[in-house]
N, C-alpha and C. Protein backbone atom coordinates (compact mmCIF):
# COMPACT_ATOMS: atom_id res chain seq x y z
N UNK A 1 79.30 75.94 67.02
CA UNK A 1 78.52 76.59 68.02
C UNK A 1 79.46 77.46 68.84
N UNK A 2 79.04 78.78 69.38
CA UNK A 2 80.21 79.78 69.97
C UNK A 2 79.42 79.43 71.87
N UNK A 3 80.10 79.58 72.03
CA UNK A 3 79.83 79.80 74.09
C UNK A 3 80.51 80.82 74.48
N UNK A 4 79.95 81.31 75.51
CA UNK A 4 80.68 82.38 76.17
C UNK A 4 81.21 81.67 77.60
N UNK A 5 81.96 82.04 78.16
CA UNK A 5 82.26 81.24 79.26
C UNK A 5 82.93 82.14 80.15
N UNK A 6 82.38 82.49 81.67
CA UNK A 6 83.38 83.15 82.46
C UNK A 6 83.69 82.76 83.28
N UNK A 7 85.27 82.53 83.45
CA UNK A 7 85.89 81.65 84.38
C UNK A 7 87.00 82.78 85.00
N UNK A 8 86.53 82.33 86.54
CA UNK A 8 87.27 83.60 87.62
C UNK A 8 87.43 85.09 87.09
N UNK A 9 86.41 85.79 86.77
CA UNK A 9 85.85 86.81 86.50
C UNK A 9 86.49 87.24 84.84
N UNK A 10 87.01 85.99 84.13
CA UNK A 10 87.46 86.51 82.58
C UNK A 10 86.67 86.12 82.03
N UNK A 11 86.04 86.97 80.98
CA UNK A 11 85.10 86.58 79.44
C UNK A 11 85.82 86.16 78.96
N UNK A 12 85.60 84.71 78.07
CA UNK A 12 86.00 84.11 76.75
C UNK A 12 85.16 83.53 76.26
N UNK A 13 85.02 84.05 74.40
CA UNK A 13 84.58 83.39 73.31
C UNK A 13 84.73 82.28 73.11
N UNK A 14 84.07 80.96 72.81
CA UNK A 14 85.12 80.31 72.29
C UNK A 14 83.93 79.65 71.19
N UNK A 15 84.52 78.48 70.19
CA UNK A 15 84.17 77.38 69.34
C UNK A 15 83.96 75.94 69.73
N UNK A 16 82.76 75.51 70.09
CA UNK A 16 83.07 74.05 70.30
C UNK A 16 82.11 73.33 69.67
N UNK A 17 82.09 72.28 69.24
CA UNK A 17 81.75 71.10 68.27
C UNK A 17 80.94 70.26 68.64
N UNK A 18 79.90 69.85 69.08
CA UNK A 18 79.04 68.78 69.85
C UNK A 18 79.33 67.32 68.86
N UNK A 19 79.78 66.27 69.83
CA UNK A 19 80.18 65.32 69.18
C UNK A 19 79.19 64.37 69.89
N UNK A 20 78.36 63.08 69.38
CA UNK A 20 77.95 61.76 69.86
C UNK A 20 78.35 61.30 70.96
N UNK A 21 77.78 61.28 71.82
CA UNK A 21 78.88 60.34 73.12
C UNK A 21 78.78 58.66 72.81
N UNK A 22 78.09 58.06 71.68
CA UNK A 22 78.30 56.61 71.15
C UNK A 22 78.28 56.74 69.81
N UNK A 23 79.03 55.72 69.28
CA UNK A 23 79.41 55.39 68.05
C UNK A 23 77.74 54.79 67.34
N UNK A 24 77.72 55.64 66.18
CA UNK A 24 76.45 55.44 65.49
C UNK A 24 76.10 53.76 65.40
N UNK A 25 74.94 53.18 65.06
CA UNK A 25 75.09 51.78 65.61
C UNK A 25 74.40 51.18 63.54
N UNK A 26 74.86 50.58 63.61
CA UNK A 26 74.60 49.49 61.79
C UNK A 26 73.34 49.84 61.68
N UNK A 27 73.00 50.19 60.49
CA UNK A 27 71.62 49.85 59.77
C UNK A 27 71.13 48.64 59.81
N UNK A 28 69.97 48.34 60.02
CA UNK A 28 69.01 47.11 59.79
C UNK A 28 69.60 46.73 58.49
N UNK A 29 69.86 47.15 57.75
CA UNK A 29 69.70 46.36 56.09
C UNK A 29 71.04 45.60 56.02
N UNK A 30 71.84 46.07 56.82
CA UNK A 30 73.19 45.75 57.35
C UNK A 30 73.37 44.14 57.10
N UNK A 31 72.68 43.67 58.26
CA UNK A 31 72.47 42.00 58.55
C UNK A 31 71.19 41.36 58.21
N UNK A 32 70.98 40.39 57.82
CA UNK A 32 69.75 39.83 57.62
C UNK A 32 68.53 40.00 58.47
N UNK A 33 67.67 39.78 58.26
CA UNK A 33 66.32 39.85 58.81
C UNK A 33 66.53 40.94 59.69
N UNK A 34 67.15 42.22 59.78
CA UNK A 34 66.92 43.38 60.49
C UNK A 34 67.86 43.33 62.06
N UNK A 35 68.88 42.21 61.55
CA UNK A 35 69.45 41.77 62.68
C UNK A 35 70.42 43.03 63.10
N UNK A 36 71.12 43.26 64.36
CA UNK A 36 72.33 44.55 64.36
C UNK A 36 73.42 43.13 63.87
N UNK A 37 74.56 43.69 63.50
CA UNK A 37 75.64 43.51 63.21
C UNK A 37 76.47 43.73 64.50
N UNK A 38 77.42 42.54 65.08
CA UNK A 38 78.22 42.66 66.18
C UNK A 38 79.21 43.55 65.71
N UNK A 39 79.92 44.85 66.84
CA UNK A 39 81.10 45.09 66.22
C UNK A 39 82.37 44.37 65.77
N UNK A 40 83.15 44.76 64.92
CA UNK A 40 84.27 43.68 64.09
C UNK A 40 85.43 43.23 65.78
N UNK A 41 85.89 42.45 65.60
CA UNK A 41 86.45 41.91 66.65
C UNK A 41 88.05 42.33 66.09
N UNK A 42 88.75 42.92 67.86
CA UNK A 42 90.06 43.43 67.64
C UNK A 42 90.87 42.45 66.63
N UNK A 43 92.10 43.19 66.06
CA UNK A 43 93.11 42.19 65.64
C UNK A 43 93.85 41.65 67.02
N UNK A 44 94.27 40.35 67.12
CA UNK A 44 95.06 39.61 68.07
C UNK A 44 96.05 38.97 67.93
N UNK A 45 96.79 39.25 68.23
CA UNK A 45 98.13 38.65 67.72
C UNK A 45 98.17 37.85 69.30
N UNK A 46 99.34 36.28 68.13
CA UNK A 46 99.23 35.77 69.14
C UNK A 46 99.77 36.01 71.01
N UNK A 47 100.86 36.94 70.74
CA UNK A 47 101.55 37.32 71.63
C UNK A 47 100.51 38.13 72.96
N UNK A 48 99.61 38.95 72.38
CA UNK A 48 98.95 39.61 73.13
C UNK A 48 97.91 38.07 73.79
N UNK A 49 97.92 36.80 73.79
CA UNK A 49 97.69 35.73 74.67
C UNK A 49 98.08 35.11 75.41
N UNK A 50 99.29 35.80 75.74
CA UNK A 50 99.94 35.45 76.85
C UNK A 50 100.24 36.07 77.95
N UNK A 51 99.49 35.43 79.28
CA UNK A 51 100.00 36.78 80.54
C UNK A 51 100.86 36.23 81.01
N UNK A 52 102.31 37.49 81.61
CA UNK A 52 103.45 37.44 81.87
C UNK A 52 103.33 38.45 83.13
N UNK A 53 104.05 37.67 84.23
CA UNK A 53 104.57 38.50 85.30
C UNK A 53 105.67 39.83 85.00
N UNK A 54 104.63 40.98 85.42
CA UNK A 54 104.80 42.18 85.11
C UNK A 54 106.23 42.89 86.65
N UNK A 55 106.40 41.50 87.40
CA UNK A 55 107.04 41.80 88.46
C UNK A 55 108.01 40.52 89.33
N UNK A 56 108.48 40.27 90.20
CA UNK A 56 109.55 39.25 90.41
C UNK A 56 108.42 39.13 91.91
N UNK A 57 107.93 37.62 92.09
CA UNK A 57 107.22 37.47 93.21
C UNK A 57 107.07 35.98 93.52
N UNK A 58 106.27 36.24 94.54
CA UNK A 58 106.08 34.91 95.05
C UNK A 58 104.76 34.52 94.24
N UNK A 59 104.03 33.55 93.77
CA UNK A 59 103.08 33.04 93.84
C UNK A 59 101.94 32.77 94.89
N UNK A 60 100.89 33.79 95.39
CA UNK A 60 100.02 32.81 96.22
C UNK A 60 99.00 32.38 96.22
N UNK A 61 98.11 32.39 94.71
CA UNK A 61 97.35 31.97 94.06
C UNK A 61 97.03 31.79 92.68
N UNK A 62 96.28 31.02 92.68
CA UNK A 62 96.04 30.30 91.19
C UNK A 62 94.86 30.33 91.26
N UNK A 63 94.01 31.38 90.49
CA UNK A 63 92.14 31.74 90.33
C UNK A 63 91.70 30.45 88.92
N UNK A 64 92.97 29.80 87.69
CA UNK A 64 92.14 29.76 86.81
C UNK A 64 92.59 28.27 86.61
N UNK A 65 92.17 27.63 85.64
CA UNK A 65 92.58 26.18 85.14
C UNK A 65 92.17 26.59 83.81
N UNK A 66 93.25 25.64 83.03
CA UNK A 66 92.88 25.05 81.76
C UNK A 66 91.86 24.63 81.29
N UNK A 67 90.83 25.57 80.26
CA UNK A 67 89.42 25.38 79.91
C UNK A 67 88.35 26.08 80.67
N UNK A 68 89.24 27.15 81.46
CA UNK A 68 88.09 28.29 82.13
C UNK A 68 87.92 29.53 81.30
N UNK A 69 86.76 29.73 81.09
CA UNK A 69 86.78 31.19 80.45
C UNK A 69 87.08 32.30 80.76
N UNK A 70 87.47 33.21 80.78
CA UNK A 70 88.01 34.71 81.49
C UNK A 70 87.50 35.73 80.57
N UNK A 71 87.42 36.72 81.23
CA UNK A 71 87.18 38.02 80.32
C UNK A 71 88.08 38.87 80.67
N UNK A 72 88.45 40.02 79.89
CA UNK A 72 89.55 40.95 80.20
C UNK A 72 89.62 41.49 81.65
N UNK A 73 91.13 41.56 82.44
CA UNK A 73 91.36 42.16 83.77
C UNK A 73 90.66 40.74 84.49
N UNK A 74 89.87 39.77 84.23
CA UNK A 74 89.75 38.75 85.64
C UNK A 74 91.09 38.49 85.91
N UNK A 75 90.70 38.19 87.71
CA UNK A 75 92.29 37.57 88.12
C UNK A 75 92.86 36.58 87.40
N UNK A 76 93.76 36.17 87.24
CA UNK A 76 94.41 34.89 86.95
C UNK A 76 95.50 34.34 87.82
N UNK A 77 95.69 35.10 88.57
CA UNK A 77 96.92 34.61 90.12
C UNK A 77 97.12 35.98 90.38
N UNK A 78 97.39 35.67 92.01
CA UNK A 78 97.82 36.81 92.98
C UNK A 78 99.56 36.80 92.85
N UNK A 79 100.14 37.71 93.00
CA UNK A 79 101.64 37.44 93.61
C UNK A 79 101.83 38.14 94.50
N UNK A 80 102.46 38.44 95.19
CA UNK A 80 103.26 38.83 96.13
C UNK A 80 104.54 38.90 96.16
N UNK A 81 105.05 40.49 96.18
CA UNK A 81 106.40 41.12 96.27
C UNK A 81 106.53 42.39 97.01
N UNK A 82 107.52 41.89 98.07
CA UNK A 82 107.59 43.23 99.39
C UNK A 82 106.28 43.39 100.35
N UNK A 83 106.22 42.03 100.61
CA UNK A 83 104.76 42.24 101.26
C UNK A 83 103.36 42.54 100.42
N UNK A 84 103.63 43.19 99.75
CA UNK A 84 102.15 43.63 98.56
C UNK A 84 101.71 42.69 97.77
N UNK A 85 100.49 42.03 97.86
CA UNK A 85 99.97 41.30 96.94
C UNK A 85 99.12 42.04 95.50
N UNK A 86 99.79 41.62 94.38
CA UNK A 86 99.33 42.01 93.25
C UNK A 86 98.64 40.94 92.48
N UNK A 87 97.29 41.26 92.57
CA UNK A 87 96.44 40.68 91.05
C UNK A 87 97.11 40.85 89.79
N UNK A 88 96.75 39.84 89.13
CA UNK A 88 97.37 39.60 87.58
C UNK A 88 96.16 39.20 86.73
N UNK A 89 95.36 40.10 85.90
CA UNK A 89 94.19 40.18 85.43
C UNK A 89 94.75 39.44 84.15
N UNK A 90 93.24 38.50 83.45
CA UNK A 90 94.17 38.07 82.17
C UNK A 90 93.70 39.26 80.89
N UNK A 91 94.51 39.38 79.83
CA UNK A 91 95.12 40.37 79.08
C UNK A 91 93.99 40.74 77.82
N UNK A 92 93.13 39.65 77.61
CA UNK A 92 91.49 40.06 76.55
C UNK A 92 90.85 38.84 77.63
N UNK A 93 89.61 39.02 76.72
CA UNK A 93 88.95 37.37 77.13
C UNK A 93 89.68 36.55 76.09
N UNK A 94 89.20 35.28 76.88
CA UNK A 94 89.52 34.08 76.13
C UNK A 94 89.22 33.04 77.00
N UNK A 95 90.07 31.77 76.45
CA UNK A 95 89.87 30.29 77.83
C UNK A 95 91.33 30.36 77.89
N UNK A 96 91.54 29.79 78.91
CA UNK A 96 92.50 29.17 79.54
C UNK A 96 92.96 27.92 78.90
N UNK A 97 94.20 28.33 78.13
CA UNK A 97 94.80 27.21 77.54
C UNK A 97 95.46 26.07 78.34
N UNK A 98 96.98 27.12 78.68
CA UNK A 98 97.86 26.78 79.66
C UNK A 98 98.05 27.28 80.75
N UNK A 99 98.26 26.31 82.05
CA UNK A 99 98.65 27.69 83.30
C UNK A 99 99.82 26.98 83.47
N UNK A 100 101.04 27.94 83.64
CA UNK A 100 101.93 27.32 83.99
C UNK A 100 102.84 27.63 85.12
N UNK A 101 102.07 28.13 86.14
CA UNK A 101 102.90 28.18 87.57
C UNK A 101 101.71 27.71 88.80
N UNK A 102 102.12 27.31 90.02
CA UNK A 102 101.36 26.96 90.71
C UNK A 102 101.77 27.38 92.35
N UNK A 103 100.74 27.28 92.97
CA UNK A 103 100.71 28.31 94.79
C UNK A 103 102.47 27.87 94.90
N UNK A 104 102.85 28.76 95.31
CA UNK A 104 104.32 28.96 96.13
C UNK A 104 105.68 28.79 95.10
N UNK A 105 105.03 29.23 93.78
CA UNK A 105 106.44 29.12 92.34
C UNK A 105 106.78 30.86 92.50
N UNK A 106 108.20 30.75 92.76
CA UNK A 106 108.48 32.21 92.59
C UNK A 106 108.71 32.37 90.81
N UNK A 107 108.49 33.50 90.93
CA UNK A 107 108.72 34.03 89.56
C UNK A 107 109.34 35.43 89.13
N UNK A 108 109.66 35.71 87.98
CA UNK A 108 110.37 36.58 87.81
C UNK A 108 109.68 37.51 86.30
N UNK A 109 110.09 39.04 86.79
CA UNK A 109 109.67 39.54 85.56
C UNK A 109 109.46 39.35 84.08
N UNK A 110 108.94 39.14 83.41
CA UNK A 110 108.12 38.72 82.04
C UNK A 110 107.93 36.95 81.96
N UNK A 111 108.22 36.46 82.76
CA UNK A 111 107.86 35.12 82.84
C UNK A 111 106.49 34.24 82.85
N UNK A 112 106.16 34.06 81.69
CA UNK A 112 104.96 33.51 81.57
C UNK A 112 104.11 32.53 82.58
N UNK A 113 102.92 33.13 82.99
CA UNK A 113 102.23 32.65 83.77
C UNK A 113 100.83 31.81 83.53
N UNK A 114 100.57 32.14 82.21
CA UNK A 114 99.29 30.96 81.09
C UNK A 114 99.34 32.37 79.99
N UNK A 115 98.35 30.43 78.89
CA UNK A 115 98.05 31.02 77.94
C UNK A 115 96.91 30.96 77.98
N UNK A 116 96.25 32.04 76.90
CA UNK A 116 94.65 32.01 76.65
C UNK A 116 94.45 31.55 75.15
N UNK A 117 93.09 30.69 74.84
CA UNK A 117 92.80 30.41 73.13
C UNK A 117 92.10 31.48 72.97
């Protein structure tokens, strides 16, 4: 498709492509009885289940326990460094395996703070 476009008193031609703004969605025949098909679930390695302090801080909260569910970016502990308190969202969903720091544990950059199953 061509457009014309005038921007701050210049004519230009141009070419542009109209694309879907969503990804086409499964055929009925796809899944049984006309069901949709969930999309395929990321690859996960185990590493990407572990959140790690992205910074050297104090501890001043603990949002989760072992056997809580989370979804991607929920808190999972506050820290605090230089006065600034930083949220620490956990890294996909998952549960709460392990937590392994608690209110007032300082910590230090990449130092694991829980795991998720």
């Amino acid at each position: 498709m061509k457009l014309r476009i005038t921007l701050e008193g210049e004519t230009y031609d141009v070419d542009v492509e109209v694309v879907p703004e969503t990804a086409p969605e499964a055929e009925p025949d796809d899944a049984p009885d006309g069901l949709m098909l969930p999309p395929p679930a990321p690859d996960v390695r185990p590493e990407d289940r572990i959140c790690r302090s992205p910074i050297a801080g104090l501890v001043i909260a603990v949002a989760v326990a072992p056997g809580q569910r989370v979804r991607k970016d929920e808190p999972l502990a506050v820290l605090e460094a230089m006065k600034m308190q930083v949220p620490i969202g956990a890294p996909l969903d998952g549960t709460v395996e392990e937590v392994r720091i608690a209110e007032g544990d300082a910590v230090l950059p990449g130092q694991v703070l829980c795991t998720l199953a």
